[in-house]
Protein backbone atom coordinates (compact mmCIF):
# COMPACT_ATOMS: atom_id res chain seq x y z
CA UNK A 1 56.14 74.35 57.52
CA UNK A 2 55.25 73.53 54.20
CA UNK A 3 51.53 72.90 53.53
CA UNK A 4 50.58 70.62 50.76
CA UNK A 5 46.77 70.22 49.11
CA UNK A 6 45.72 67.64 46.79
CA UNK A 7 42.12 68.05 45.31
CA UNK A 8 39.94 67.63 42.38
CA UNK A 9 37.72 70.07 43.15
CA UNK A 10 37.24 72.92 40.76
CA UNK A 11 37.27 75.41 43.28
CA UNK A 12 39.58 74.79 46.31
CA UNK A 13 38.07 76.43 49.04
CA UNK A 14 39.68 79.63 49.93
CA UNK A 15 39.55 79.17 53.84
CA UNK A 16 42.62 76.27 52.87
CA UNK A 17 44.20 79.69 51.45
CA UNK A 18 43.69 81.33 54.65
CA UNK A 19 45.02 79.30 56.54
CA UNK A 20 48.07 78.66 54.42
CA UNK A 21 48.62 81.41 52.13
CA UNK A 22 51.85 79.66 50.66
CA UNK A 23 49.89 76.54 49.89
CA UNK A 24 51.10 74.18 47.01
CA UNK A 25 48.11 72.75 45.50
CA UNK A 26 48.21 69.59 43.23
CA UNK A 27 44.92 68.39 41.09
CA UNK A 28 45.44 64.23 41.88
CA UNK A 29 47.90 61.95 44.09
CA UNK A 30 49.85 61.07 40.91
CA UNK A 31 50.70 64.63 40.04
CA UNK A 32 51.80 65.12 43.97
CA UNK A 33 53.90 61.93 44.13
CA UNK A 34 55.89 63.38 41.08
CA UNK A 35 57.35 66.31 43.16
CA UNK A 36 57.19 64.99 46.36
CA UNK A 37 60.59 64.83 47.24
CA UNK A 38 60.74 67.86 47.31
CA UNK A 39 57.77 68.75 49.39
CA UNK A 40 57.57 68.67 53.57
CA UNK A 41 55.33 69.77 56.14
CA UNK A 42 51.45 68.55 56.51
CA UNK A 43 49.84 66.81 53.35
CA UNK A 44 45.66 67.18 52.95
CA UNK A 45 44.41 65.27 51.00
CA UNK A 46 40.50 65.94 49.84
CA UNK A 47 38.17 62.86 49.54
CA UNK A 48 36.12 65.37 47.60
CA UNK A 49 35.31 63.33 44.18
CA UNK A 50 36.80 59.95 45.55
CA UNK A 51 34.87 56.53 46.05
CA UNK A 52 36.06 55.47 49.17
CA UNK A 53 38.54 53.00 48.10
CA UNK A 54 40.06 55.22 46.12
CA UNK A 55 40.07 57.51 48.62
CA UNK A 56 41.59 54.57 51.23
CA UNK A 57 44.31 53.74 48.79
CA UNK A 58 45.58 57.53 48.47
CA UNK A 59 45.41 58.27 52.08
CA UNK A 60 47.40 54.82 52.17
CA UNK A 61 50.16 55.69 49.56
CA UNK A 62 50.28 58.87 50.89
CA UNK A 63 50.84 57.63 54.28
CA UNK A 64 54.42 56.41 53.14
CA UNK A 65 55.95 59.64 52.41
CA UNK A 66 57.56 61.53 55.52
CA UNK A 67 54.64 64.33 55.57
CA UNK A 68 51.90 63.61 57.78
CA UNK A 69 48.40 63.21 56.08
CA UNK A 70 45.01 64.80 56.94
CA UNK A 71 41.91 63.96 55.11
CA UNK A 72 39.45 66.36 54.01
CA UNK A 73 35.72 65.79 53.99
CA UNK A 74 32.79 67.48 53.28
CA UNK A 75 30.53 64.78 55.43
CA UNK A 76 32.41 63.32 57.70
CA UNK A 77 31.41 60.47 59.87
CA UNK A 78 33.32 58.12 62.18
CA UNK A 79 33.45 55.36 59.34
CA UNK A 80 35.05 57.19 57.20
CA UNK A 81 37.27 58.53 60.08
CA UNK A 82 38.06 55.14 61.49
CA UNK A 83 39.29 53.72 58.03
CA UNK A 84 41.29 56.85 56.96
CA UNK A 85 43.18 57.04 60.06
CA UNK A 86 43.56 52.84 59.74
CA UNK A 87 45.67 53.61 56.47
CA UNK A 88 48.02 56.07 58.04
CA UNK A 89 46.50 59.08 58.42
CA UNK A 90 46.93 61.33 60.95
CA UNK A 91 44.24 63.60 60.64
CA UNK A 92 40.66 63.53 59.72
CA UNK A 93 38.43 67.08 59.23
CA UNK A 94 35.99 68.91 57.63
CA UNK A 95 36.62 70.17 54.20
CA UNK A 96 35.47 73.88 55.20
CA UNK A 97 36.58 74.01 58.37
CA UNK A 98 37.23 77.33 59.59
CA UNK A 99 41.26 78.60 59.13
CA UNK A 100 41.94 78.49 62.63
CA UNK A 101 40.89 74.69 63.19
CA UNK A 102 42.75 74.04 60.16
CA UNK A 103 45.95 75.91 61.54
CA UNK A 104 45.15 73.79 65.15
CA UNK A 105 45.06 70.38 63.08
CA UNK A 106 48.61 71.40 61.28
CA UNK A 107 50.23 71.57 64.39
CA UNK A 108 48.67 68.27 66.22
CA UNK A 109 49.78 66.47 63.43
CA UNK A 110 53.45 68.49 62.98
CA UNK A 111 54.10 66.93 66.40
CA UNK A 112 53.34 63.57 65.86
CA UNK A 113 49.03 63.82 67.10
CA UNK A 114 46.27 62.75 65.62
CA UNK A 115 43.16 64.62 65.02
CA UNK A 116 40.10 64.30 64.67
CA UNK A 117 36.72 66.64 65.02
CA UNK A 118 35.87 66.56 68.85
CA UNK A 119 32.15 65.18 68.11
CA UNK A 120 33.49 62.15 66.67
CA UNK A 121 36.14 61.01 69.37
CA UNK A 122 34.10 59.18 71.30
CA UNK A 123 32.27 57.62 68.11
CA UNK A 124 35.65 56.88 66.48
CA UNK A 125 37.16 54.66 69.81
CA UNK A 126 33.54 52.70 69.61
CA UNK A 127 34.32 51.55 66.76
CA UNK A 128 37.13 50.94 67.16
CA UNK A 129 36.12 49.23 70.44
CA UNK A 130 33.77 46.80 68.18
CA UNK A 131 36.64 46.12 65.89
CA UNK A 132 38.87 45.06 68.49
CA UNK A 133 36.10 42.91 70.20
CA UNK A 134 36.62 40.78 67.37
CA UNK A 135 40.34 40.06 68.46
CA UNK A 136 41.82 37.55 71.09
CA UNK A 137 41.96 39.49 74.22
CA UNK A 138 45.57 40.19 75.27
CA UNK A 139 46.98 43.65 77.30
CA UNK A 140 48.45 46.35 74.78
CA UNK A 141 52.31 46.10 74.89
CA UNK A 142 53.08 48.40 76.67
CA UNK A 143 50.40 48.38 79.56
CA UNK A 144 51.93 46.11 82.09
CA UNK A 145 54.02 49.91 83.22
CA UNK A 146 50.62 51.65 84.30
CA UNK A 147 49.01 51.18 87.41
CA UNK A 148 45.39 49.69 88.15
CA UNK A 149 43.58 52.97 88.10
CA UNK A 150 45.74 54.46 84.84
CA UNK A 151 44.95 51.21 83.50
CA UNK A 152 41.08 51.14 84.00
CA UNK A 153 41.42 54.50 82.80
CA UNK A 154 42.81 53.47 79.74
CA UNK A 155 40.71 50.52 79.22
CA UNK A 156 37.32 53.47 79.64
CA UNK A 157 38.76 55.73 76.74
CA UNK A 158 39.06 52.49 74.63
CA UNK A 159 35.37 52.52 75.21
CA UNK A 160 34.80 55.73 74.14
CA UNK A 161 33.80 57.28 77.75
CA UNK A 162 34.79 61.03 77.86
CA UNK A 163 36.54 62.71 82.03
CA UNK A 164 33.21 63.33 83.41
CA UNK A 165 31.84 59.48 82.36
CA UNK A 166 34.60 58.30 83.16
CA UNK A 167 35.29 60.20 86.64
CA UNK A 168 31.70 59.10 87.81
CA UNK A 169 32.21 55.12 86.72
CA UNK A 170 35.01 55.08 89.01
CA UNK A 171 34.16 57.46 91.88
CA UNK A 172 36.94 60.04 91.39
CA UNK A 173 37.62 63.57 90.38
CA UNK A 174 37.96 64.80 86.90
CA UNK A 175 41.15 66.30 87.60
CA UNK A 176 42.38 63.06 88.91
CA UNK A 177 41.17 61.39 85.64
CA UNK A 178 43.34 64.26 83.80
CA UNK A 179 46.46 63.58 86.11
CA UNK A 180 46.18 59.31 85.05
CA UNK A 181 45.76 60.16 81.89
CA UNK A 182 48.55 62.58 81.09
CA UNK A 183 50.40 59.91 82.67
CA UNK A 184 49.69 57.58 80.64
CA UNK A 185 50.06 59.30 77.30
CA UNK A 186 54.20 59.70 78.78
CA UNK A 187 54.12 55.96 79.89
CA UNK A 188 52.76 54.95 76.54
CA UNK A 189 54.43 57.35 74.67
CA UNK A 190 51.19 58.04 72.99
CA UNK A 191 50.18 62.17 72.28
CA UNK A 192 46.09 61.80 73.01
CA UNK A 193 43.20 60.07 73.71
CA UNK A 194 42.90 59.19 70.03
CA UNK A 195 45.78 57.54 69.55
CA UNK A 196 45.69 55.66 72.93
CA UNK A 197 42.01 54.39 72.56
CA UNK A 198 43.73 53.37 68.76
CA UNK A 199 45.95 51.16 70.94
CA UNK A 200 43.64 49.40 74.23
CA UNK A 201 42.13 48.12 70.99
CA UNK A 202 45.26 47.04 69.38
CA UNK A 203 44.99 48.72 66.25
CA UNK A 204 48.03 49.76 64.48
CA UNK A 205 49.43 52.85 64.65
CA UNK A 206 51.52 54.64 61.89
């Protein structure tokens, strides 16, 4: 797997270079989308530098090309993860996370995941929740094959409950809660709780 950074930063962090020693590293979008056809593999893009529509419009362009994008940030915050991942992205970390997270991202996103930092999962699908409150209420497509408890399952990740909240709203085990949800990830065809709480509020998915 190829592994792709683009950043204006004057000193790319070297914990990118230990994680992917055979890195390509490109200085703006424009100089990326000139090679790109020849590039595959995982594309990070850094927000370092970038207003944030600039930043929304590369993660979007980006976002078109077959390599799966992850956005780099040195503050991030479930705005800024919400929007990113609205455009197409499939990932959404720290600029200086440590190699190994960076390595565990890579392959969440190789297989078709999203990702996101753990502390802002439940953040990112109550937002996401208030977005979609907006929206005339309808069941996901797609929902109508789970049954009531994988549903109301569902519908408590869409709120941004984590197993244990969610095992103790409904009076079961957190193993059971584990068993509905894995299957309703195959039912959905959806990889995690990310992408599924992305969906109970009907936003698109790319």
């Amino acid at each position: 797997m190829k592994h792709v950074f683009i950043s204006a930063s004057e000193i790319p962090s070297q914990r990118w270079y230990r994680a992917f020693p055979d890195l390509t590293l490109f200085n703006s979008v424009k100089a990326y989308n000139v090679q790109s056809h020849r590039l595959t593999g995982v594309c990070w893009l850094d927000s370092t530098g970038l207003s944030s529509s600039a930043l929304l419009k590369a993660a979007a362009n980006l976002a078109k090309q077959p390599a799966p994008v992850v956005v780099l940030s040195a503050t991030p915050n479930e705005s800024e993860a919400f929007s990113v991942l609205a455009t197409g992205a499939r990932g959404y970390c720290h600029a200086e996370s440590v190699p190994e997270q960076f390595v565990e991202v890579a392959q969440v996103v190789d297989s078709g995941g999203y990702w996101v930092p753990p502390s802002l999962v439940q953040r990112l699908a109550t937002a996401a929740l208030a977005v979609g409150a907006v929206k005339t209420p309808e069941v996901p497509e797609g929902f109508d094959q789970l049954t009531d408890r994988e549903y109301q399952v569902a519908m408590a990740v869409g709120k941004g409950f984590n197993n244990k909240e969610i095992a103790s709203q409904l009076g079961i085990g957190e193993r059971t809660i584990k068993a509905h949800l894995t299957a309703t990830f195959e039912k959905l065809q959806v990889r995690d709780r990310v992408q599924l709480a992305l969906i109970v509020n009907r936003l698109p998915l790319h």
